[in-house]
C-alpha atoms as a PDB file:
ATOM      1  CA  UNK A   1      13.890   2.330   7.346  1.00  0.00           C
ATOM      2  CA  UNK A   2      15.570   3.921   4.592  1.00  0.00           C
ATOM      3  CA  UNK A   3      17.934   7.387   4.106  1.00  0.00           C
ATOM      4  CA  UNK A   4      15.649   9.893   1.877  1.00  0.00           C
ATOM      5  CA  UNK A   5      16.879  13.424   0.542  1.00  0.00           C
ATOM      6  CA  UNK A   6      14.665  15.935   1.082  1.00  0.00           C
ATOM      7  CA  UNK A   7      15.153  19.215  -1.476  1.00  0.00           C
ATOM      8  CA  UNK A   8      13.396  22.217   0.025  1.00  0.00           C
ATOM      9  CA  UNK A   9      13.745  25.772  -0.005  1.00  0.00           C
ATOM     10  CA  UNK A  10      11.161  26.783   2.599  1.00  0.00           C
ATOM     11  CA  UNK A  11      12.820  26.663   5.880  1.00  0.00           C
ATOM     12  CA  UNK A  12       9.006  25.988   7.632  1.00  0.00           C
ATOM     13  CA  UNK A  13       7.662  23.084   5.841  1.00  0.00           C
ATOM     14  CA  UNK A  14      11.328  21.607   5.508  1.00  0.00           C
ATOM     15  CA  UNK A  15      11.613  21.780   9.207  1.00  0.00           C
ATOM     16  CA  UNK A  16       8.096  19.663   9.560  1.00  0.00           C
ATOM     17  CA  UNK A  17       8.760  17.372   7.020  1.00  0.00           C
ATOM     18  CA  UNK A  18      12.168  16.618   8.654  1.00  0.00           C
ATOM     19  CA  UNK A  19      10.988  16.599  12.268  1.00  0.00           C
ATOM     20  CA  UNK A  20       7.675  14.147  10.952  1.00  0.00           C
ATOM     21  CA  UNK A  21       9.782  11.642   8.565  1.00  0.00           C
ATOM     22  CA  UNK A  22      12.362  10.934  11.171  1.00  0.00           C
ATOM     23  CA  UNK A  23       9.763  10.247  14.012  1.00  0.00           C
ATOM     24  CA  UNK A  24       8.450   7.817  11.239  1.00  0.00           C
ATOM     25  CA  UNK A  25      12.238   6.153  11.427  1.00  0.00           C
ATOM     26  CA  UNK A  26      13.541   7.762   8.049  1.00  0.00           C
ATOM     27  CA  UNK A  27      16.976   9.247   8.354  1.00  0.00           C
ATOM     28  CA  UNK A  28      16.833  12.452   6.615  1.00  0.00           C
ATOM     29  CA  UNK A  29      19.162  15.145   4.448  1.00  0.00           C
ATOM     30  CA  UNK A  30      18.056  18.165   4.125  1.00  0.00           C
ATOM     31  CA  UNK A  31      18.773  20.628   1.138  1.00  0.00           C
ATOM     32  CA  UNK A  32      17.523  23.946   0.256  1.00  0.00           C
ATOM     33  CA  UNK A  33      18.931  24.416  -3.346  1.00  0.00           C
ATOM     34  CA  UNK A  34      20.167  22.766  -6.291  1.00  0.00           C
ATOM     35  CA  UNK A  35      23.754  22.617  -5.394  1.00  0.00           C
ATOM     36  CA  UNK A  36      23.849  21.252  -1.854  1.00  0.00           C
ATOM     37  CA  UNK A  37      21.102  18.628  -3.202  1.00  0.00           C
ATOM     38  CA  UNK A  38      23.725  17.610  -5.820  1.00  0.00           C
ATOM     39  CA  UNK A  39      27.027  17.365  -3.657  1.00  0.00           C
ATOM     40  CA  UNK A  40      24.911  15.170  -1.009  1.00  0.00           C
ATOM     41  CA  UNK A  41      24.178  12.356  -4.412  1.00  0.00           C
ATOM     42  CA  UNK A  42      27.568  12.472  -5.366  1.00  0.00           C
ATOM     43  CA  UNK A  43      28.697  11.082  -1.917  1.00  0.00           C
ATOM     44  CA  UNK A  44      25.611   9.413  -0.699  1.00  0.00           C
ATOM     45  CA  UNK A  45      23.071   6.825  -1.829  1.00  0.00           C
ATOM     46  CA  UNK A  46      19.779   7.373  -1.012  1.00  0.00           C
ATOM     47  CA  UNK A  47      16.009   5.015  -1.195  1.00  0.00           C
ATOM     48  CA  UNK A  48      14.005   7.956  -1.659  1.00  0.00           C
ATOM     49  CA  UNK A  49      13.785  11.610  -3.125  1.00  0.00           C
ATOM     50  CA  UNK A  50      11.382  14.425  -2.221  1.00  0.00           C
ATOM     51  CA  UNK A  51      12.142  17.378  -4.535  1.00  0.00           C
ATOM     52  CA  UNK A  52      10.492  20.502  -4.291  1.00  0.00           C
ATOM     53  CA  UNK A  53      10.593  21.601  -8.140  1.00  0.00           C
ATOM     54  CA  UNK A  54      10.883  25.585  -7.568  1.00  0.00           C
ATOM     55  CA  UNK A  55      14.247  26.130  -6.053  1.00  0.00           C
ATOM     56  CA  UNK A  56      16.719  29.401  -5.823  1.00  0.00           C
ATOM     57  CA  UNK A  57      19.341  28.221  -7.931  1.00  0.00           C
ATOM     58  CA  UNK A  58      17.033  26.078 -10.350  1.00  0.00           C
ATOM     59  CA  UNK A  59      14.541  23.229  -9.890  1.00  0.00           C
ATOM     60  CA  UNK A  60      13.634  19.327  -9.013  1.00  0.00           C
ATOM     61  CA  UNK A  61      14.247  18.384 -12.666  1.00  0.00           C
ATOM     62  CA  UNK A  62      17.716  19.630 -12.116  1.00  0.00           C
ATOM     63  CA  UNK A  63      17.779  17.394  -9.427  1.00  0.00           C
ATOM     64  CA  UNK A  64      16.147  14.379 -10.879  1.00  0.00           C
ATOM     65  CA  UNK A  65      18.146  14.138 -13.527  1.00  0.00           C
ATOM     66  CA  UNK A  66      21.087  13.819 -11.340  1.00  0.00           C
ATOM     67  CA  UNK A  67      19.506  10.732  -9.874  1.00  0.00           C
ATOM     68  CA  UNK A  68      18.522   8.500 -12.848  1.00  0.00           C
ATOM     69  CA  UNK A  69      21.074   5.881 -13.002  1.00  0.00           C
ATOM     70  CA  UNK A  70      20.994   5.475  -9.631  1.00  0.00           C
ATOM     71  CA  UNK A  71      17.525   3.995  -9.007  1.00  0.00           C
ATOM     72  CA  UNK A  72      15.768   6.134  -6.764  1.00  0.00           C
ATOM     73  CA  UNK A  73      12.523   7.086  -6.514  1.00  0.00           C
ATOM     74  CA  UNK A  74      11.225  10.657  -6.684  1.00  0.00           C
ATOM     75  CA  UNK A  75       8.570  12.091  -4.925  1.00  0.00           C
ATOM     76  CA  UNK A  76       7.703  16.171  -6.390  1.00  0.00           C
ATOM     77  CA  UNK A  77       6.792  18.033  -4.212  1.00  0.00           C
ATOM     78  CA  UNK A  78       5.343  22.105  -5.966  1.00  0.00           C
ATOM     79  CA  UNK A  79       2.694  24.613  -5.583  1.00  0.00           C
ATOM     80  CA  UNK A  80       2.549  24.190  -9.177  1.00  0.00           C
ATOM     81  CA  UNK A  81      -0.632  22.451 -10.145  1.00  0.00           C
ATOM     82  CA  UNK A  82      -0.364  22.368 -14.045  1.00  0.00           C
ATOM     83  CA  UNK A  83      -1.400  19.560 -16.036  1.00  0.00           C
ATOM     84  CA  UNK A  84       1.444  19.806 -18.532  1.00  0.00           C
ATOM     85  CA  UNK A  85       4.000  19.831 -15.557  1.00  0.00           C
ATOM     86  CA  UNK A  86       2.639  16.989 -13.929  1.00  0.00           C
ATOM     87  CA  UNK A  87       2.577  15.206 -17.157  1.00  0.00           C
ATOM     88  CA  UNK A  88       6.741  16.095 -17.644  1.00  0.00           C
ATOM     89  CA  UNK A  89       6.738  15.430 -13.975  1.00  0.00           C
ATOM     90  CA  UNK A  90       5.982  11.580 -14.451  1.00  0.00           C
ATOM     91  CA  UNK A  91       7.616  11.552 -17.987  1.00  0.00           C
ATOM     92  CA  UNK A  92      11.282  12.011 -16.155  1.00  0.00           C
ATOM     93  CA  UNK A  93      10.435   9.464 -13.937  1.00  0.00           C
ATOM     94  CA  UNK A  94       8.700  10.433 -11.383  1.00  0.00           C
ATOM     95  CA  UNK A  95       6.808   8.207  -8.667  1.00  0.00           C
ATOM     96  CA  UNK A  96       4.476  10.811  -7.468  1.00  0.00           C
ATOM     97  CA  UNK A  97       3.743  14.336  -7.682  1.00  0.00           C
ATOM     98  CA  UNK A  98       2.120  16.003  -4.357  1.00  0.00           C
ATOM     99  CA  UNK A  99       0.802  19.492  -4.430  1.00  0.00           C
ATOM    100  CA  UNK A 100       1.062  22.153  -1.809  1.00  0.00           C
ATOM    101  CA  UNK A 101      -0.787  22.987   0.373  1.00  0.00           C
ATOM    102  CA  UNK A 102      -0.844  18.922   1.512  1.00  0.00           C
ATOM    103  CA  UNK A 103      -1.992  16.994   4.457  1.00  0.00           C
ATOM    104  CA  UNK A 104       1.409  15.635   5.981  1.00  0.00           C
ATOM    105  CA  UNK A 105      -0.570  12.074   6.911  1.00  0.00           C
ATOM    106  CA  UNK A 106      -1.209  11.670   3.068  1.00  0.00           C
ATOM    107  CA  UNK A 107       2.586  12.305   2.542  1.00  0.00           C
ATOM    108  CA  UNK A 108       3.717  10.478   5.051  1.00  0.00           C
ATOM    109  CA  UNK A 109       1.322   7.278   3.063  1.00  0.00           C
ATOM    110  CA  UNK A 110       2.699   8.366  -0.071  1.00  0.00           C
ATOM    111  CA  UNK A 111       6.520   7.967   0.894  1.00  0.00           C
ATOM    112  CA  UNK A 112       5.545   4.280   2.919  1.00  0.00           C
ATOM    113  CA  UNK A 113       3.877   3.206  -0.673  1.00  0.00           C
ATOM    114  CA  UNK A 114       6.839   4.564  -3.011  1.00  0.00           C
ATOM    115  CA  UNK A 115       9.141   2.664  -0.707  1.00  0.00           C
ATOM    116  CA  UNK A 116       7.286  -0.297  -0.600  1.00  0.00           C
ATOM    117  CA  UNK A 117       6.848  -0.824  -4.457  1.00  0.00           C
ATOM    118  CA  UNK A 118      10.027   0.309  -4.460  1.00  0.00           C
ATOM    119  CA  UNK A 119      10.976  -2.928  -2.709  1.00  0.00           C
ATOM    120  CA  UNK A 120       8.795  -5.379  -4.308  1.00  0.00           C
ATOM    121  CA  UNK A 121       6.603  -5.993  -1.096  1.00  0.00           C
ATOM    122  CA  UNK A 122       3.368  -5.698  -0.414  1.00  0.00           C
ATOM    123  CA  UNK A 123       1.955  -4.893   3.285  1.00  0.00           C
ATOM    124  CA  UNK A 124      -1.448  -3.899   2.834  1.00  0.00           C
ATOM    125  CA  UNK A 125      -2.286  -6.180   5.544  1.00  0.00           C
ATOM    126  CA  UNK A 126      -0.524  -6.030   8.734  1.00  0.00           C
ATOM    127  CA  UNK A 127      -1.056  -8.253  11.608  1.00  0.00           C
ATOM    128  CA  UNK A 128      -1.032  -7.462  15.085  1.00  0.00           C
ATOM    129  CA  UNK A 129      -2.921 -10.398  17.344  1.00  0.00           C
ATOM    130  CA  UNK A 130      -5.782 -10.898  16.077  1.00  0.00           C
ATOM    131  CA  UNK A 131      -6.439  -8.222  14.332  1.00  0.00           C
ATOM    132  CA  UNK A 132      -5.980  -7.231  11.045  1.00  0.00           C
ATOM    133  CA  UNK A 133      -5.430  -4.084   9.836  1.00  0.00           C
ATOM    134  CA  UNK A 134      -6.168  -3.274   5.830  1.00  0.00           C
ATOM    135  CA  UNK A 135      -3.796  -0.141   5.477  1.00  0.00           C
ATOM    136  CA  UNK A 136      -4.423   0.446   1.393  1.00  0.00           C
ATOM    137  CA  UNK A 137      -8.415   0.675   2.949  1.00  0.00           C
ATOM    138  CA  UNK A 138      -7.936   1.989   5.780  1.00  0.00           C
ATOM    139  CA  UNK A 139     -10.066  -0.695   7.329  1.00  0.00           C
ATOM    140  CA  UNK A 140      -9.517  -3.033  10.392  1.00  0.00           C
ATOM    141  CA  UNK A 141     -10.993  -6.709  11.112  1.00  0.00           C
ATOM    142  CA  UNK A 142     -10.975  -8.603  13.836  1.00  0.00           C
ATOM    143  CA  UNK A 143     -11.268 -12.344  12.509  1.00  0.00           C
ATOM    144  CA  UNK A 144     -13.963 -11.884  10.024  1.00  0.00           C
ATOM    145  CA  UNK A 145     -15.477  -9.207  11.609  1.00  0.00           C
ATOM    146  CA  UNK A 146     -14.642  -5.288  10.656  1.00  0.00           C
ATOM    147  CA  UNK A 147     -14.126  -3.163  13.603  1.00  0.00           C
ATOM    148  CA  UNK A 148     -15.181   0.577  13.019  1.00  0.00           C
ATOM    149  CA  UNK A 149     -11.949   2.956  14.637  1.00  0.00           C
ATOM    150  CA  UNK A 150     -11.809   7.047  14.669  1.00  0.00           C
ATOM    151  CA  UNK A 151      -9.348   8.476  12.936  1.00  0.00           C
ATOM    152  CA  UNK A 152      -7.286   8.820  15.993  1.00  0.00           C
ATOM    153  CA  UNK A 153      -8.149   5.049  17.216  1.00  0.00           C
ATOM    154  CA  UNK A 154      -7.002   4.295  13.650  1.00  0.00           C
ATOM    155  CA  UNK A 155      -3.658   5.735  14.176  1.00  0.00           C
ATOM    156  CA  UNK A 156      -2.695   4.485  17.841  1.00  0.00           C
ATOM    157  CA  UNK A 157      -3.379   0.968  16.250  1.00  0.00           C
ATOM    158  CA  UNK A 158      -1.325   1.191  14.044  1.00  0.00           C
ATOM    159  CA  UNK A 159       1.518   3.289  16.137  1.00  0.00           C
ATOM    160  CA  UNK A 160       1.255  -0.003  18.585  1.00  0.00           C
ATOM    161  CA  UNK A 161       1.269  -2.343  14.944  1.00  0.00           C
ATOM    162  CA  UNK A 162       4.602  -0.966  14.048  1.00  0.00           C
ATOM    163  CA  UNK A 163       6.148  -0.923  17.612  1.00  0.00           C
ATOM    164  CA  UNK A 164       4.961  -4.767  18.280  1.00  0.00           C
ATOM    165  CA  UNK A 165       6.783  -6.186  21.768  1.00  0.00           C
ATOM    166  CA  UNK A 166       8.551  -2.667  22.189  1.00  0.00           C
ATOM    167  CA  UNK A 167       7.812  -0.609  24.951  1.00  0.00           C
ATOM    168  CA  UNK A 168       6.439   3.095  24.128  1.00  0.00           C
ATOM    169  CA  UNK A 169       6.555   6.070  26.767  1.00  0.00           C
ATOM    170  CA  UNK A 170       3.247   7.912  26.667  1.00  0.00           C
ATOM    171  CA  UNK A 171       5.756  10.896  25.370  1.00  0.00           C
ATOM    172  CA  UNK A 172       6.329   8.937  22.190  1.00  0.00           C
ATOM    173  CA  UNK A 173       2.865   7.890  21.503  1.00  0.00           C
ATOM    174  CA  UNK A 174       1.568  11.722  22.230  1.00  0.00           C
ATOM    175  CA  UNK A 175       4.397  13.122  20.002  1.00  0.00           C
ATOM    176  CA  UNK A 176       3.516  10.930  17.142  1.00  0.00           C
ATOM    177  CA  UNK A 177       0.069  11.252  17.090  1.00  0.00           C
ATOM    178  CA  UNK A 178       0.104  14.701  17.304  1.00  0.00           C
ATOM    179  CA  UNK A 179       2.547  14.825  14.370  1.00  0.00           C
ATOM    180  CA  UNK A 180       0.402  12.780  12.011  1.00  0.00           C
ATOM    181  CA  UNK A 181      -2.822  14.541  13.057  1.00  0.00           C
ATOM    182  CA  UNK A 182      -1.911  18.215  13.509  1.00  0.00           C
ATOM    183  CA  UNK A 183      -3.359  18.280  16.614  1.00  0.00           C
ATOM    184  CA  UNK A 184      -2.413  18.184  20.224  1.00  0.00           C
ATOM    185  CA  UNK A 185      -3.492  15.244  22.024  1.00  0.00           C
ATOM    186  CA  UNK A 186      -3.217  15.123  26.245  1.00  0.00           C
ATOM    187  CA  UNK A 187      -1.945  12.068  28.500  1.00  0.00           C
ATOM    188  CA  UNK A 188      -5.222  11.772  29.875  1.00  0.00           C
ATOM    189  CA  UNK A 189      -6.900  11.705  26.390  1.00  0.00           C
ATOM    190  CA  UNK A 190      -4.302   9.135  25.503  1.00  0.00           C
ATOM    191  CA  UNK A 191      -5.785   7.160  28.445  1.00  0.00           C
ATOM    192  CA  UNK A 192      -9.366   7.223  27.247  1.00  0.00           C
ATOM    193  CA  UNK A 193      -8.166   6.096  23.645  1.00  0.00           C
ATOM    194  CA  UNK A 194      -6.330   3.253  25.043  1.00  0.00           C
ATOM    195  CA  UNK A 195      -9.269   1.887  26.408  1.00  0.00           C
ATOM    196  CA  UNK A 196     -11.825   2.359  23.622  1.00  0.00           C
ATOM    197  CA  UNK A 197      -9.078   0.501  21.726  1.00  0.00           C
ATOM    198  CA  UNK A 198      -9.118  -2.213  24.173  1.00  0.00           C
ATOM    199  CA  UNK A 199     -13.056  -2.580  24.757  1.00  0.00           C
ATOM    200  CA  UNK A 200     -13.788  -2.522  20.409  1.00  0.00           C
ATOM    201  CA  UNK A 201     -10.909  -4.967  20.201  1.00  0.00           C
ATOM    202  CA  UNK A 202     -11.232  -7.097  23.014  1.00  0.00           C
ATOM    203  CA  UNK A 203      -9.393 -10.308  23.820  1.00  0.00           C
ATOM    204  CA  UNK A 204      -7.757  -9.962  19.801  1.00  0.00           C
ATOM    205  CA  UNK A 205      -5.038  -7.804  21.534  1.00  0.00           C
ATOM    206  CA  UNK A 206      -2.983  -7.707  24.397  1.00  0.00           C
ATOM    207  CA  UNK A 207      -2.467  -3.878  24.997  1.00  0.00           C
ATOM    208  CA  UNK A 208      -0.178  -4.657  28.197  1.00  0.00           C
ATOM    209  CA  UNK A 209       0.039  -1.049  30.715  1.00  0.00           C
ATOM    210  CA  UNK A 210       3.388  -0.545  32.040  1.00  0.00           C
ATOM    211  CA  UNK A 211       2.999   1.201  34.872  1.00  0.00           C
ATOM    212  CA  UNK A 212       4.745   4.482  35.140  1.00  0.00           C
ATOM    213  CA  UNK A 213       5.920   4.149  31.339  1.00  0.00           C
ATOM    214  CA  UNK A 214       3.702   3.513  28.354  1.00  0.00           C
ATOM    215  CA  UNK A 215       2.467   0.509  26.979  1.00  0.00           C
ATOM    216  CA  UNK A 216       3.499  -2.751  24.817  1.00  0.00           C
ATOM    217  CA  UNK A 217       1.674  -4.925  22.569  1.00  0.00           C
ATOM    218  CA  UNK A 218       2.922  -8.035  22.319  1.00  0.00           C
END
């Protein structure tokens, strides 16, 4: 899905940031300064940048600057939360500017958009059956007719939208929930989710049980 660079000097949100992008498919390099950051672009190519803009040895316009011929995008990523900064931010090119403390589902969106316009495409509708789900809304039809989802139904959709005709253990559905949502989900609760998805959605999806395993959509 793409190689991003990730420049970050705090060891605990570097770690979940790392540990969420690449369950998400993203291969990731880590850096915590200025200098490691700049060795990795001078052998690598990379589809996306996530700079953190206060660094030890300098910050992410250090970094960004680096990167403008090649054509990468730039996520900042700062507890600073100054209008002028932003403003500079966007000025050297920036694609968007996330403040700390953040919600690591709203990142997560933020680095699928950047890609994607990145790319020319546009998926705000993706198909899976019957169904279709509006991802820049957040909103999910079945034919004509919109099908309200929690926020956790939501996400299992679109886990099993992404993953069409593979099969997923139960571990890698529970692990990526619970890395989107922050919160720890159990197998059985898994179970109960499956089938509210399946009695909402009906005969518009084929959520096929494999017994001892997980579960495909096909």
């Amino acid at each position: 899905m793409g190689k991003i660079l990730l420049l970050e000097d705090d060891t605990m949100i570097a770690s979940g940031l790392v540990y969420a992008l690449t369950n998400e498919g993203y291969e990731v390099i880590h850096c915590q300064d200025v200098q490691s950051a700049s060795e990795q672009i001078k052998t690598q190519s990379f589809q996306l940048a996530i700079l953190d803009m206060q660094l030890p040895d300098g910050n992410g316009f250090d970094v960004s600057g680096k990167l403008k011929n090649t054509d990468t995008p730039i996520i900042f990523l700062t507890i600073i939360d100054d209008e002028a900064q932003i403003v500079k931010a966007f000025e050297e090119g920036a694609d968007d500017y996330i403040v700390k403390p953040f919600r690591i589902r709203e990142l997560l969106a933020r680095v699928k958009r950047t890609l994607q316009k990145k790319a020319g495409t546009n998926q705000e509708v993706m198909m899976v059956g019957r169904v279709a789900i509006h991802t820049d809304a957040g909103k999910v039809y079945v034919d004509d007719r919109q099908v309200e989802l929690t926020a956790l139904e939501y996400r299992l959709l679109l886990i099993f939208a992404m993953n069409q005709s593979k099969l997923l253990t139960r571990t890698q559905i529970l692990e990526k929930i619970w890395d989107m949502d922050r919160n720890f989900v159990e197998d059985n609760t898994l179970t109960v989710y499956v089938k509210r998805l399946r009695e909402k959605l009906g005969d518009a999806i084929h959520i096929e049980t494999v017994r001892g395993m997980g579960y495909r959509v096909d």
